[in-house]
Each structure stands twice: as C-alpha cells, then as structure tokens.
PDB file of N, CA and C in Angstrom:
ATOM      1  N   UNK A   1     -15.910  30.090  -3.738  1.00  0.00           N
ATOM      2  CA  UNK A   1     -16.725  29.661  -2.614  1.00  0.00           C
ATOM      3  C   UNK A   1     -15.993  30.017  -1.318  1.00  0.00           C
ATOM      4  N   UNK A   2     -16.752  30.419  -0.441  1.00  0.00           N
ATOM      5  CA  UNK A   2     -15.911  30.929   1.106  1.00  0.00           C
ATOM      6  C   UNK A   2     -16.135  29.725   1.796  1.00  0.00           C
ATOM      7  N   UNK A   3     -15.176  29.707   2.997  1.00  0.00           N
ATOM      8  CA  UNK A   3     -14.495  28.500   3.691  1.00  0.00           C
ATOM      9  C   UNK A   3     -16.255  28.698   4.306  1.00  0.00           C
ATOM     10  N   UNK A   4     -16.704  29.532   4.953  1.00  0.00           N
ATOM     11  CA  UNK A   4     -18.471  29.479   5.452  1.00  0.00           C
ATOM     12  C   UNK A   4     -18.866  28.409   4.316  1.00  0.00           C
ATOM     13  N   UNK A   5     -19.317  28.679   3.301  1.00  0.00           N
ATOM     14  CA  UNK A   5     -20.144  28.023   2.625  1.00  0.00           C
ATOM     15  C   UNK A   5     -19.662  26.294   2.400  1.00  0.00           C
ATOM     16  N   UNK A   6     -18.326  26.437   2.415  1.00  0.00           N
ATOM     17  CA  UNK A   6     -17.750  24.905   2.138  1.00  0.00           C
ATOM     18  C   UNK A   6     -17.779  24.168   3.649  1.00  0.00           C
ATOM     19  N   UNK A   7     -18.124  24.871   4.316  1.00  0.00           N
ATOM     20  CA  UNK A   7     -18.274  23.947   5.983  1.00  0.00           C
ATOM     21  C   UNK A   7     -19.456  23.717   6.303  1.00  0.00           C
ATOM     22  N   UNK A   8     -20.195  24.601   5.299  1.00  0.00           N
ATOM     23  CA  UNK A   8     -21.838  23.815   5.539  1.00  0.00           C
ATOM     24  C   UNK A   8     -22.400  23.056   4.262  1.00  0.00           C
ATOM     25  N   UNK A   9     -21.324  23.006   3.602  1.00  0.00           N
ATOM     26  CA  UNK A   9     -21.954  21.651   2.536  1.00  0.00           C
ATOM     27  C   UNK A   9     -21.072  20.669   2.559  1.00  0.00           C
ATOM     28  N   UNK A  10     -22.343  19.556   2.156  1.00  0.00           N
ATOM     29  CA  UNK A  10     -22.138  18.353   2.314  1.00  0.00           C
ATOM     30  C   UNK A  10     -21.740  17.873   0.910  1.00  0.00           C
ATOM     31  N   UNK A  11     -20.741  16.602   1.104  1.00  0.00           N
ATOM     32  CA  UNK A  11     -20.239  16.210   0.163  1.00  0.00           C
ATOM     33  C   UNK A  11     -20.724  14.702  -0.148  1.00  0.00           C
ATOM     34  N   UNK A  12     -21.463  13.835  -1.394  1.00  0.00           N
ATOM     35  CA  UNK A  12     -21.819  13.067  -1.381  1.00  0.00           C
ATOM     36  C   UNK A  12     -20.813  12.084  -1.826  1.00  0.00           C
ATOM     37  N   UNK A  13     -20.275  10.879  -1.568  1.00  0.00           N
ATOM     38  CA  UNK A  13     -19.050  10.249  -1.500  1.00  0.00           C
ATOM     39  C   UNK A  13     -19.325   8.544  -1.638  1.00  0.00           C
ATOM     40  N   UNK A  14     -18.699   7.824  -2.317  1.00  0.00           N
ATOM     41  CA  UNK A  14     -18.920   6.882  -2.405  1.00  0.00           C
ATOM     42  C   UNK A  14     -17.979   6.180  -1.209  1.00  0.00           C
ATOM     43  N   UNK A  15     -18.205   4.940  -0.263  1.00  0.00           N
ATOM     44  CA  UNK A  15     -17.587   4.158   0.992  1.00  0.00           C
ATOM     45  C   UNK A  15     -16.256   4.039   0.002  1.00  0.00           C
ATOM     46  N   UNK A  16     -15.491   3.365   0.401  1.00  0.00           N
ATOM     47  CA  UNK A  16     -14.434   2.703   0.100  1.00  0.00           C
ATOM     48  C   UNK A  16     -15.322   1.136   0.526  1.00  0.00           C
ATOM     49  N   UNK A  17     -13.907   0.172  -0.319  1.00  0.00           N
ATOM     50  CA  UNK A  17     -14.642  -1.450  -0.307  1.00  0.00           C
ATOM     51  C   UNK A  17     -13.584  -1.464   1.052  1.00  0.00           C
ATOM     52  N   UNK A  18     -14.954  -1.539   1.851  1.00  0.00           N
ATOM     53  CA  UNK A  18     -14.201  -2.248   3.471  1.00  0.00           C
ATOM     54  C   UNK A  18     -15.620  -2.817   3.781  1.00  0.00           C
ATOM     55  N   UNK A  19     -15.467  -3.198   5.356  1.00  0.00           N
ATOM     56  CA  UNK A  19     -16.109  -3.940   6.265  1.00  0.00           C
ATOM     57  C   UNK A  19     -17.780  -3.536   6.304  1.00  0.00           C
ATOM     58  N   UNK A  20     -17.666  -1.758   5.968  1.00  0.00           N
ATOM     59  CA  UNK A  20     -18.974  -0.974   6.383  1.00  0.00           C
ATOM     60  C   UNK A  20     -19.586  -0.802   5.263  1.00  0.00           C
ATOM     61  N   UNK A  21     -18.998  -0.786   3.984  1.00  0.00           N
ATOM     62  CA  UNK A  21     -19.709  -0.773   2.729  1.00  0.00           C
ATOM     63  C   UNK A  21     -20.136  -2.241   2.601  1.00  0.00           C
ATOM     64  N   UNK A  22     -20.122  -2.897   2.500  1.00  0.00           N
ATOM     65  CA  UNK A  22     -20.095  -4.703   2.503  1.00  0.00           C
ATOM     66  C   UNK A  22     -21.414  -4.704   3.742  1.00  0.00           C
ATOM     67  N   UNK A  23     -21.432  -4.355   4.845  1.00  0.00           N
ATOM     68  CA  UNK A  23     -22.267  -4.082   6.217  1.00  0.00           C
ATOM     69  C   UNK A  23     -23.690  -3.507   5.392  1.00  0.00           C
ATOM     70  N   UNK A  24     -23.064  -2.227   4.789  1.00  0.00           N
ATOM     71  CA  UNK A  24     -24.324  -1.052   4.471  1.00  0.00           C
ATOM     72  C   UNK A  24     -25.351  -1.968   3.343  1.00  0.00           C
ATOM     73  N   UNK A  25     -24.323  -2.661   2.260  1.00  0.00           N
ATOM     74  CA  UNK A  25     -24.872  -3.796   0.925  1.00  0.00           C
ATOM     75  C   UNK A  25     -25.743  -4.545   1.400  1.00  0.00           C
ATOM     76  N   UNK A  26     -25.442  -5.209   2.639  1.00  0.00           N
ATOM     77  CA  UNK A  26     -26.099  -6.307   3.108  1.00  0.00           C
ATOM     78  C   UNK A  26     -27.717  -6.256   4.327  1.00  0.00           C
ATOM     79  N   UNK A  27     -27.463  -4.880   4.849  1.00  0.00           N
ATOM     80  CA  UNK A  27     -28.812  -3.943   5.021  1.00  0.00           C
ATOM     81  C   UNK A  27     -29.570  -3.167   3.694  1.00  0.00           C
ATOM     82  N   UNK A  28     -28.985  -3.102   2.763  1.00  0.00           N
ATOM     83  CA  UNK A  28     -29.510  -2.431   1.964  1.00  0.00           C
ATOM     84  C   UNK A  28     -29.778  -0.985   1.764  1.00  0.00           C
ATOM     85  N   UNK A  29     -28.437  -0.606   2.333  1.00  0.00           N
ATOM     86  CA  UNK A  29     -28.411   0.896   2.508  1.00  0.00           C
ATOM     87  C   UNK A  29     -27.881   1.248   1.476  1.00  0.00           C
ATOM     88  N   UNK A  30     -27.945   2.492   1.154  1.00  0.00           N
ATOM     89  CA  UNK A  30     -26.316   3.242  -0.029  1.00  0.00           C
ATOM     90  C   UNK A  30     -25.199   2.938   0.697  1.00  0.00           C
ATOM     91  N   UNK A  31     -24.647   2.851  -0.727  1.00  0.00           N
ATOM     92  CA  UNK A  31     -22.950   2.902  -0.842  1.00  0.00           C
ATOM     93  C   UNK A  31     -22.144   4.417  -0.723  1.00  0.00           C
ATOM     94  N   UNK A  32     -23.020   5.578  -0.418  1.00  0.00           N
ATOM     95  CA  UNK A  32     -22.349   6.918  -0.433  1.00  0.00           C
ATOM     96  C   UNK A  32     -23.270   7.137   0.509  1.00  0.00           C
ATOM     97  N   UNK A  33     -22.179   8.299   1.586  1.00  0.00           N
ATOM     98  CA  UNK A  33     -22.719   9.139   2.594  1.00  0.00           C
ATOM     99  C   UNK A  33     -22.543  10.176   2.255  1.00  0.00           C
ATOM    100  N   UNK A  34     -23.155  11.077   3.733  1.00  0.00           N
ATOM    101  CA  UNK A  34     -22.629  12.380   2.972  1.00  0.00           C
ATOM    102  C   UNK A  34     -21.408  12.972   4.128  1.00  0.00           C
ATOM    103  N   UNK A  35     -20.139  13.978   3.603  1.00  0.00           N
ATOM    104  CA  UNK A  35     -19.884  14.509   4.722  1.00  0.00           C
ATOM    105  C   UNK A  35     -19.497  15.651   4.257  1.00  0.00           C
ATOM    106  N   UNK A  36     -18.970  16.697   5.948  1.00  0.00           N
ATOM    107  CA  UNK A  36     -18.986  17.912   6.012  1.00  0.00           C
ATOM    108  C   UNK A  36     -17.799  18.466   4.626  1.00  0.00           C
ATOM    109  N   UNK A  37     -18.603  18.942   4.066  1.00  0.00           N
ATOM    110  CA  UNK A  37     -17.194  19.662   3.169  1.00  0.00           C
ATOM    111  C   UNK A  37     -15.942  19.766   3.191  1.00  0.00           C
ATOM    112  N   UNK A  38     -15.823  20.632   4.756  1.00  0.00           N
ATOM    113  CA  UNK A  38     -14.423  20.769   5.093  1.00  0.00           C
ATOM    114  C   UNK A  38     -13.619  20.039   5.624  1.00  0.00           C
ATOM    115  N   UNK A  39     -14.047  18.689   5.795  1.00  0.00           N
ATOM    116  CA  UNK A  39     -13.608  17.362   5.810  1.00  0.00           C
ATOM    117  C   UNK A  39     -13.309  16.232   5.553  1.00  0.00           C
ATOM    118  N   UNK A  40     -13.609  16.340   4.013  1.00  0.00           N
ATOM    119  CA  UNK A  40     -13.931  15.472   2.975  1.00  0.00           C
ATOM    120  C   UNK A  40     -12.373  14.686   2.832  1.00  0.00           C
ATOM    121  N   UNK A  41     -11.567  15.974   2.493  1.00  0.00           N
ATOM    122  CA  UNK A  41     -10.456  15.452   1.712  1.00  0.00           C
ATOM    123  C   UNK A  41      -9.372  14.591   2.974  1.00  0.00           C
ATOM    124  N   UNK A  42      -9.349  15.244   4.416  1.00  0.00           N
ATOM    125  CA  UNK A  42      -9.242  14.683   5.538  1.00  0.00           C
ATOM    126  C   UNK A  42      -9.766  13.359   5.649  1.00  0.00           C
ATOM    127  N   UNK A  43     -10.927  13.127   5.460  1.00  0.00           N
ATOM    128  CA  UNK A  43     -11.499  11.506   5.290  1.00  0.00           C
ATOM    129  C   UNK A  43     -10.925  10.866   4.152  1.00  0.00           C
ATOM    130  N   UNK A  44     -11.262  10.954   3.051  1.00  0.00           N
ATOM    131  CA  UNK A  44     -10.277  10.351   2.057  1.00  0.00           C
ATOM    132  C   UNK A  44      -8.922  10.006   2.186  1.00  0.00           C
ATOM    133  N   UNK A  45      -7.856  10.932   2.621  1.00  0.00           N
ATOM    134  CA  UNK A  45      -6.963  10.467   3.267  1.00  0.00           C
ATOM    135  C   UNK A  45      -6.310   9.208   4.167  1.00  0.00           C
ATOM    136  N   UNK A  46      -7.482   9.378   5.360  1.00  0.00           N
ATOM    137  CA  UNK A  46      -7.564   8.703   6.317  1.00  0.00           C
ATOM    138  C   UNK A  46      -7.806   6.806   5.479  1.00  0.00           C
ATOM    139  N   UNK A  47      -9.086   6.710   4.547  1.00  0.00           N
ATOM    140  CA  UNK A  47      -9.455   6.055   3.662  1.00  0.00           C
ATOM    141  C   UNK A  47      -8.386   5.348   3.114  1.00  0.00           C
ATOM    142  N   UNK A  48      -7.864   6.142   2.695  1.00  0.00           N
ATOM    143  CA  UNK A  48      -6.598   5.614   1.504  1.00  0.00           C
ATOM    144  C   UNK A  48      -5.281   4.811   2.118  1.00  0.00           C
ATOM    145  N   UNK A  49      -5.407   5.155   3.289  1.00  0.00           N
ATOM    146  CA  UNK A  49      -5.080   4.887   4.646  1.00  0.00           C
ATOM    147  C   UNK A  49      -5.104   3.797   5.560  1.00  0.00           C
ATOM    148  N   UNK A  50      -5.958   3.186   4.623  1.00  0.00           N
ATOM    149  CA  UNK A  50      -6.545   2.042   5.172  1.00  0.00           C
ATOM    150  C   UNK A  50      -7.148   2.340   6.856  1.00  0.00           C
ATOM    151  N   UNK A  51      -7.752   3.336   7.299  1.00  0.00           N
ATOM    152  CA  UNK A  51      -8.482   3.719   8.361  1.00  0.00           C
ATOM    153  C   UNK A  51      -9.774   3.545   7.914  1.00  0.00           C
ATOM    154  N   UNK A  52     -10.136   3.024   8.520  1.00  0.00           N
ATOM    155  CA  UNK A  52     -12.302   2.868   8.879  1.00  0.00           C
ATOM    156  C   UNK A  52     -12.294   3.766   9.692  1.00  0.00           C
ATOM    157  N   UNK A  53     -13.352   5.086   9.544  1.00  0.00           N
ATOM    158  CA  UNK A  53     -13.862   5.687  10.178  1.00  0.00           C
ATOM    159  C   UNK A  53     -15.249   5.973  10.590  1.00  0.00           C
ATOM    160  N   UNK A  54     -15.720   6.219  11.358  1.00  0.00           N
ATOM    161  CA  UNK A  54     -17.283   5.688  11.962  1.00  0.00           C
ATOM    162  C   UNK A  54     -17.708   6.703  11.859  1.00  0.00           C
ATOM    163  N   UNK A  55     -17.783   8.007  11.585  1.00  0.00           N
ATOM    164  CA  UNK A  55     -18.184   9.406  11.756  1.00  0.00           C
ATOM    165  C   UNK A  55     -17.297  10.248  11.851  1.00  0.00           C
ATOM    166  N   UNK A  56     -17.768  11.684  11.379  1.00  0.00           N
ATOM    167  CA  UNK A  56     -17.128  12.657  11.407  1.00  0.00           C
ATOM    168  C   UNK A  56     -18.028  14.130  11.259  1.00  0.00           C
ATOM    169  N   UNK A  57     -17.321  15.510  11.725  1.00  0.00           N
ATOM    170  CA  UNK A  57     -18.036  16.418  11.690  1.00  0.00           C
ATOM    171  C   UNK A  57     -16.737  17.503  11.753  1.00  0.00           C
ATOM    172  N   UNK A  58     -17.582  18.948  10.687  1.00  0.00           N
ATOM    173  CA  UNK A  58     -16.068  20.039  10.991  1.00  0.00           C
ATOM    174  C   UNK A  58     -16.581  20.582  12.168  1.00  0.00           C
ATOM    175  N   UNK A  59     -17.391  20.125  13.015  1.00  0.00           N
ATOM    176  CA  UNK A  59     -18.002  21.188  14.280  1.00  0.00           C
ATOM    177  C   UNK A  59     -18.736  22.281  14.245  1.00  0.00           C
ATOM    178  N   UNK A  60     -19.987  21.214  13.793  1.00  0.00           N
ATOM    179  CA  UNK A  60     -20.925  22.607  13.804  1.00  0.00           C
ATOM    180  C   UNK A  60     -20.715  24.020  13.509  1.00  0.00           C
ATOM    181  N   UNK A  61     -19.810  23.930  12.034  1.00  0.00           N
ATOM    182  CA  UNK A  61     -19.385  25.257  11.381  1.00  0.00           C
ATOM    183  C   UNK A  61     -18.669  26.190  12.346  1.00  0.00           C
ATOM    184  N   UNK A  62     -17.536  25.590  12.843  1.00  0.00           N
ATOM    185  CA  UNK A  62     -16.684  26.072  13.657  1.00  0.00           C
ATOM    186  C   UNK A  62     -17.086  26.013  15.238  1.00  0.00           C
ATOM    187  N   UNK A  63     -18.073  25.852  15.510  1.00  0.00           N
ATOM    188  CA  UNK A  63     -18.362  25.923  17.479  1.00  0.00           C
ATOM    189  C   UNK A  63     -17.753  25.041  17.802  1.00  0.00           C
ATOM    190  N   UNK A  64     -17.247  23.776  17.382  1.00  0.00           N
ATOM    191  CA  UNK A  64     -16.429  22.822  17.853  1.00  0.00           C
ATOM    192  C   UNK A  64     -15.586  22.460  16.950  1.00  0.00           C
ATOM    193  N   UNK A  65     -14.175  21.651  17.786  1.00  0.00           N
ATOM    194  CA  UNK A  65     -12.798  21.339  16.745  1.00  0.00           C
ATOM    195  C   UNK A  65     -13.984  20.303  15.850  1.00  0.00           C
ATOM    196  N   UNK A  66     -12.780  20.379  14.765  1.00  0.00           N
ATOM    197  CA  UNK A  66     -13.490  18.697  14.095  1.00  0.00           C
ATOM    198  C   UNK A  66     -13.260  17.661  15.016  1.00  0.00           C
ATOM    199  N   UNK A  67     -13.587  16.553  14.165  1.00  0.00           N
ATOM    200  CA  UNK A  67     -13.615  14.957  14.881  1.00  0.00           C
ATOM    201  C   UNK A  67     -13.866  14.331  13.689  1.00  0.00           C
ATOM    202  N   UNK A  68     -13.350  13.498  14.009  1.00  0.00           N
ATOM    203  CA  UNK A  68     -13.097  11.863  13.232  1.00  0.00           C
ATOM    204  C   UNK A  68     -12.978  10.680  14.262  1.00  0.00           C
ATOM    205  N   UNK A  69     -14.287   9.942  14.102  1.00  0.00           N
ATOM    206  CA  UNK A  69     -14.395   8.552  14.825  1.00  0.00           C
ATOM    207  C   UNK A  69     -14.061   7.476  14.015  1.00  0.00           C
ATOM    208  N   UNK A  70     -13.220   6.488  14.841  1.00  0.00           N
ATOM    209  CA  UNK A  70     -12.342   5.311  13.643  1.00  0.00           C
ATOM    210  C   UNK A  70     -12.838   4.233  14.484  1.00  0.00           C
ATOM    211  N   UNK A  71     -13.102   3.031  14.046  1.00  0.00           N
ATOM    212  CA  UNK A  71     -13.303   1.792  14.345  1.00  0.00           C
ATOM    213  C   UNK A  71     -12.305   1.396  15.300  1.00  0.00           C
ATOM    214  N   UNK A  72     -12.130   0.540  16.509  1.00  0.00           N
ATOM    215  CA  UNK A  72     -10.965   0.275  17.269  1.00  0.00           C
ATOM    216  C   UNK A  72      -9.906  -0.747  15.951  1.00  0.00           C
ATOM    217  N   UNK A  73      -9.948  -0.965  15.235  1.00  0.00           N
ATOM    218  CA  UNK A  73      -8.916  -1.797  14.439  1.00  0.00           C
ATOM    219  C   UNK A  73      -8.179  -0.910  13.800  1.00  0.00           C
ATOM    220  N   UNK A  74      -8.653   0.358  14.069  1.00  0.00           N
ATOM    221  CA  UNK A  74      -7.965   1.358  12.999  1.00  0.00           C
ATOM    222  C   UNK A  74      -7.098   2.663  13.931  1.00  0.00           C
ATOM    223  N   UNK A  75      -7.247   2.401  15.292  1.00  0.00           N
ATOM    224  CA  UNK A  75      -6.466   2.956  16.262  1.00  0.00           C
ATOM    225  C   UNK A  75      -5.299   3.217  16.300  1.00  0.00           C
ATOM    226  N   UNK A  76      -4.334   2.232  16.275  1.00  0.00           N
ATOM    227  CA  UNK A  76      -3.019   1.963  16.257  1.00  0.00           C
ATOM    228  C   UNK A  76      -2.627   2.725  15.327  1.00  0.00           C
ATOM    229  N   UNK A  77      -3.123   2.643  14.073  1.00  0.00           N
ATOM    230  CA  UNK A  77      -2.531   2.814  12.547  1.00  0.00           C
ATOM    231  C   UNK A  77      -2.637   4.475  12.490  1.00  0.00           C
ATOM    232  N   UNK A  78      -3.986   4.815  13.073  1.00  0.00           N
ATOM    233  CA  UNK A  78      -4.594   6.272  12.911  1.00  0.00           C
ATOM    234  C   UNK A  78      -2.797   6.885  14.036  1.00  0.00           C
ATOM    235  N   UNK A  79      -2.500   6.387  15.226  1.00  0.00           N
ATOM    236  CA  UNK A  79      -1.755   6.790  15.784  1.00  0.00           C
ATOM    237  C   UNK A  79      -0.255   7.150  15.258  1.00  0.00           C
ATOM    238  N   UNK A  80       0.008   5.851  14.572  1.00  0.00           N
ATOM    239  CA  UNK A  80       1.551   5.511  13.861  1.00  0.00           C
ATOM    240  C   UNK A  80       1.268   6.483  12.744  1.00  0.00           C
ATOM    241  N   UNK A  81       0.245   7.417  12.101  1.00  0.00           N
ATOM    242  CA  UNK A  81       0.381   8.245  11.255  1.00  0.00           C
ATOM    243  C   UNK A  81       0.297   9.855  11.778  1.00  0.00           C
ATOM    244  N   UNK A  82       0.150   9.854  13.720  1.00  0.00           N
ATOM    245  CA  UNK A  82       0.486  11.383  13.925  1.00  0.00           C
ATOM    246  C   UNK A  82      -0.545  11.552  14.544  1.00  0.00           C
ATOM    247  N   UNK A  83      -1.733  10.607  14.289  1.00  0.00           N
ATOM    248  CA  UNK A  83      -3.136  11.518  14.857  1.00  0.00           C
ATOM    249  C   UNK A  83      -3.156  10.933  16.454  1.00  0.00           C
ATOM    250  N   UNK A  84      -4.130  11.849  17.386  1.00  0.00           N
ATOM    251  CA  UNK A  84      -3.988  11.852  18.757  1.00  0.00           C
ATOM    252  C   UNK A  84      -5.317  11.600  18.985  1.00  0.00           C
ATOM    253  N   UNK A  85      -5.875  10.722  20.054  1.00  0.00           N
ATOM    254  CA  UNK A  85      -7.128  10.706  20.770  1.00  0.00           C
ATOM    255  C   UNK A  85      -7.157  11.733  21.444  1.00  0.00           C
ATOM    256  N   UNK A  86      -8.590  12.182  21.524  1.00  0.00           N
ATOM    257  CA  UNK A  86      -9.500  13.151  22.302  1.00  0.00           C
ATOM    258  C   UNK A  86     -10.819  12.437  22.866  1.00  0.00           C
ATOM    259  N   UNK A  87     -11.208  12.615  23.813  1.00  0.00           N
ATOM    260  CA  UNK A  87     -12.637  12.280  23.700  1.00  0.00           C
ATOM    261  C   UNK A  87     -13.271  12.856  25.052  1.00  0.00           C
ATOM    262  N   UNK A  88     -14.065  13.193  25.544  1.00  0.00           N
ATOM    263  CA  UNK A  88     -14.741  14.403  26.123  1.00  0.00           C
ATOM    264  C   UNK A  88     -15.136  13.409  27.806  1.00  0.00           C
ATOM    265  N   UNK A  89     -14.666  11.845  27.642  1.00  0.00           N
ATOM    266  CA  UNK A  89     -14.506  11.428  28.953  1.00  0.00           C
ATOM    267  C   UNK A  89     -13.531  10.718  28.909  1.00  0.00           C
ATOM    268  N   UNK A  90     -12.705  11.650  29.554  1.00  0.00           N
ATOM    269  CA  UNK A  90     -11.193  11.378  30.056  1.00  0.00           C
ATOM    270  C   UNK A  90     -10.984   9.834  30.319  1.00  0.00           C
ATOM    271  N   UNK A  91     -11.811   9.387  31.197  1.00  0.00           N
ATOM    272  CA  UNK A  91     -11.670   7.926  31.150  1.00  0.00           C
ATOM    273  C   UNK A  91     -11.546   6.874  30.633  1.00  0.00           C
ATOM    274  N   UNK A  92     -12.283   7.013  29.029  1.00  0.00           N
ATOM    275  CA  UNK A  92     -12.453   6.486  28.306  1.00  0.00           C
ATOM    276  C   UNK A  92     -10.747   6.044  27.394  1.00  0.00           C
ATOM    277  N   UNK A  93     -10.432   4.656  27.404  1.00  0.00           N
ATOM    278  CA  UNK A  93      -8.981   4.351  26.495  1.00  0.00           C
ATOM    279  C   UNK A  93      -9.801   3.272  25.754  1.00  0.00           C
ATOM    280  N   UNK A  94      -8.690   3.150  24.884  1.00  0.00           N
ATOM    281  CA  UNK A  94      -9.348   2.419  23.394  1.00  0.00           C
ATOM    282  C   UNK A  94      -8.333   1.095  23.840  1.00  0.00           C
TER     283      UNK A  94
END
C-alpha cells in the first residue's frame, strides 16, 4: 500500500475506557471512531499515554501538517512527553 493510499484511509478503532467513551455510552453513540490512517498509530500512542485527545487529522493528505487536539487535562502530560502547541491564533494559551 503507498503512503497516498494509507493517508486517505480511515481506520476504524475502538475509544480507550476514559471520560469520552463513558460520554459517547451515555449519548448512545459508538464506542469506535474513525481516523486518518497515517495517524492511527500516533493516536494510540498518545492513548496509551494516558492523553485524551479531541480530534485529529494527517492534513488533508498532506496540504496541511497533522494535528492532534487533547483535552486541557491532558496538556501538561502531552508536553512532559516532547509534544509542542501550535494553534493558528497566536493568542490563544491553554
């Protein structure tokens, strides 16, 4: 499979037992989302990690970096493991 084809498929994934799977149970949503391929194993990580993450995307098959959105409780931790905020208004601090 070429890195093209794995950045436009989606991967169907079961939550981890946190706050948002427990959230999704209690609306009555699924317990699996889907995400970008080439980001999957990056989220899992993060997961295992004990990071809540709120969204993610590899960027519109390269036109933009990736992203990974984390819950503010998961800030600190996302930091103490290397990762850096970005966010497209400068103003904005967590």
């Amino acid at each position: 499979m070429s890195e093209t084809e794995i950045r436009e498929r989606h991967v169907l994934i079961e939550l981890p037992h946190n706050l948002e799977r427990t959230r999704r149970i209690k609306k009555g949503l699924s317990t699996s989302i889907a995400i970008d391929g080439c980001i999957v194993e990056d989220i899992i990580h993060l997961w295992r990690n004990g990071i809540i993450t709120t969204g993610c995307c590899c960027g519109h098959n390269g036109y933009f970096p990736r992203m990974v959105n984390v819950n503010p409780e998961s800030v600190d931790k996302m930091y103490s493991m290397g990762y850096e905020q970005f966010h497209n208004d400068y103003t904005f601090k967590i």
